[in-house]
C-alpha atoms as a PDB file:
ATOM      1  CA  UNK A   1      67.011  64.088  17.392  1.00  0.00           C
ATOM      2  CA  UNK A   2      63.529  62.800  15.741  1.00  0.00           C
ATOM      3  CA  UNK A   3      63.819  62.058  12.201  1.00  0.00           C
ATOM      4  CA  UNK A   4      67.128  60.944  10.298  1.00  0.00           C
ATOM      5  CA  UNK A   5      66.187  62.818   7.283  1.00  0.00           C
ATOM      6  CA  UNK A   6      63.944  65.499   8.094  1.00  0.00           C
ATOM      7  CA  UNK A   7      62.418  67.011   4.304  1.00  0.00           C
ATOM      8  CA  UNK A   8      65.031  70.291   4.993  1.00  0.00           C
ATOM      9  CA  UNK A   9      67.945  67.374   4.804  1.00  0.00           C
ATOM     10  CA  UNK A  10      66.697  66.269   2.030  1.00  0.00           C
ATOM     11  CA  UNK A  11      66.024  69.774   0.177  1.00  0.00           C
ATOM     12  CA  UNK A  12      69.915  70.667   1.084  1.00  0.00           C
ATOM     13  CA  UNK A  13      70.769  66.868  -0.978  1.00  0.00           C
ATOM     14  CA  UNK A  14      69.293  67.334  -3.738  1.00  0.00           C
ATOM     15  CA  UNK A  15      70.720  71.166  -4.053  1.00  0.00           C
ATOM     16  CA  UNK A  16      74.284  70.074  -3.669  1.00  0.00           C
ATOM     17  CA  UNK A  17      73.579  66.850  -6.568  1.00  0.00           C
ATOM     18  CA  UNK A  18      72.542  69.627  -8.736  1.00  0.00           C
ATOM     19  CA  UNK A  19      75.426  71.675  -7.855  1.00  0.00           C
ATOM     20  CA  UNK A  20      77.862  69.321  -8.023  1.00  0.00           C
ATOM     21  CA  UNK A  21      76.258  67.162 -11.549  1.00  0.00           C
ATOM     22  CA  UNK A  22      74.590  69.739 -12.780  1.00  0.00           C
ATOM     23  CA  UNK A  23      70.754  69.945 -14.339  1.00  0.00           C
ATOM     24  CA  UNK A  24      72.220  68.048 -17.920  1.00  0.00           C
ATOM     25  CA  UNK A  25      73.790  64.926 -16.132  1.00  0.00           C
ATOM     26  CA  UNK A  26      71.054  64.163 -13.275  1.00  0.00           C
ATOM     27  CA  UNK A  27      68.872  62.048 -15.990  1.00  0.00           C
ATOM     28  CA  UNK A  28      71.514  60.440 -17.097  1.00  0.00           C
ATOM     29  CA  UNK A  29      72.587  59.484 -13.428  1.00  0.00           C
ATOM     30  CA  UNK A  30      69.269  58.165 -12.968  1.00  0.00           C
ATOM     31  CA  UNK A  31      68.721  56.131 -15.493  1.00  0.00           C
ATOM     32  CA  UNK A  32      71.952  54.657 -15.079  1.00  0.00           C
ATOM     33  CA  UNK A  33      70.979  54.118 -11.558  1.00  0.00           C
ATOM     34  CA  UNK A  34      67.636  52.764 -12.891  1.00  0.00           C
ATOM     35  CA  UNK A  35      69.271  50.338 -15.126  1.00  0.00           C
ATOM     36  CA  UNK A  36      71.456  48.875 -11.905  1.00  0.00           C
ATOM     37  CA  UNK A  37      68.531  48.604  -9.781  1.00  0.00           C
ATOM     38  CA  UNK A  38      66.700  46.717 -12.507  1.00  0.00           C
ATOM     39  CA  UNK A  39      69.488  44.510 -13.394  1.00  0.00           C
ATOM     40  CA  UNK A  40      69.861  43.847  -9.720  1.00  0.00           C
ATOM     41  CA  UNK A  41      66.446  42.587  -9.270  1.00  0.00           C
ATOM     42  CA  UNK A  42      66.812  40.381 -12.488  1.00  0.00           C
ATOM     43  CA  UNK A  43      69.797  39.034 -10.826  1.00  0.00           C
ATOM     44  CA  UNK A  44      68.080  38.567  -7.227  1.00  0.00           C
ATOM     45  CA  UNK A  45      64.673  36.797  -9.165  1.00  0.00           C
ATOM     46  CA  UNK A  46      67.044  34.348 -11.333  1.00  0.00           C
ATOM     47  CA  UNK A  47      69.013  33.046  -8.253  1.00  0.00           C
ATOM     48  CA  UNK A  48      65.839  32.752  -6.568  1.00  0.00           C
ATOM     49  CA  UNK A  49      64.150  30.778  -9.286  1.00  0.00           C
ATOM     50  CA  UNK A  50      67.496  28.473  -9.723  1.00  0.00           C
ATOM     51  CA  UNK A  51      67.009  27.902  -5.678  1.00  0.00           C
ATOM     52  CA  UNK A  52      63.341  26.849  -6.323  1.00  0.00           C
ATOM     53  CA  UNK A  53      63.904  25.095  -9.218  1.00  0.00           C
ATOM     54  CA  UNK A  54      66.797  22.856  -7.345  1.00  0.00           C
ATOM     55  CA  UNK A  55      64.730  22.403  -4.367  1.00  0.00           C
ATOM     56  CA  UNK A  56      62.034  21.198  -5.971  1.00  0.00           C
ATOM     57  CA  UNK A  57      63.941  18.615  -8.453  1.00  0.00           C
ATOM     58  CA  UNK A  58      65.452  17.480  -5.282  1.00  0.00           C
ATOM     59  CA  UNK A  59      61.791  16.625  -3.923  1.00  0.00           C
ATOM     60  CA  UNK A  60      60.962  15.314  -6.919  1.00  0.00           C
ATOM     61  CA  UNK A  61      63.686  12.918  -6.793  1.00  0.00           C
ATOM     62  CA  UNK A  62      63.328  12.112  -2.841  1.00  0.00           C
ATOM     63  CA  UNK A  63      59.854  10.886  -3.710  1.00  0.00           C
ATOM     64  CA  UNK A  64      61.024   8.526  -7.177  1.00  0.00           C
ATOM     65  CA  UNK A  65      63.591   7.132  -4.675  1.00  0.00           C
ATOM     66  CA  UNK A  66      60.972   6.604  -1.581  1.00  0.00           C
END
């Protein structure tokens, strides 16, 4: 069974993309897949910097209070 995608797997993939998208519209797929990866990260690092950002005005205001 060894290896999920073995490099033959992944040879017989990318032959049936270009196949089925043709040579013209694989750049285009990737940068639109570029441009969702990237806009997913921005997402990801802006919630994570609202959840620091309210964790650490909540210390701040535990220790005014204290």
């Amino acid at each position: 069974m060894g290896d999920l995608f073995a490099p033959q797997h992944l040879i017989i993939i990318l032959l049936i993309i270009v196949l089925l998208f043709g040579g013209k519209k694989i750049p285009e797929l990737m940068r639109g897949l570029g441009k969702g990866i990237r806009e997913f990260k921005d997402a990801k690092d802006n919630v994570k910097r609202e959840i620091e950002t309210s964790v650490n005005e909540d210390k701040d205001a535990t220790k005014n209070i204290s």
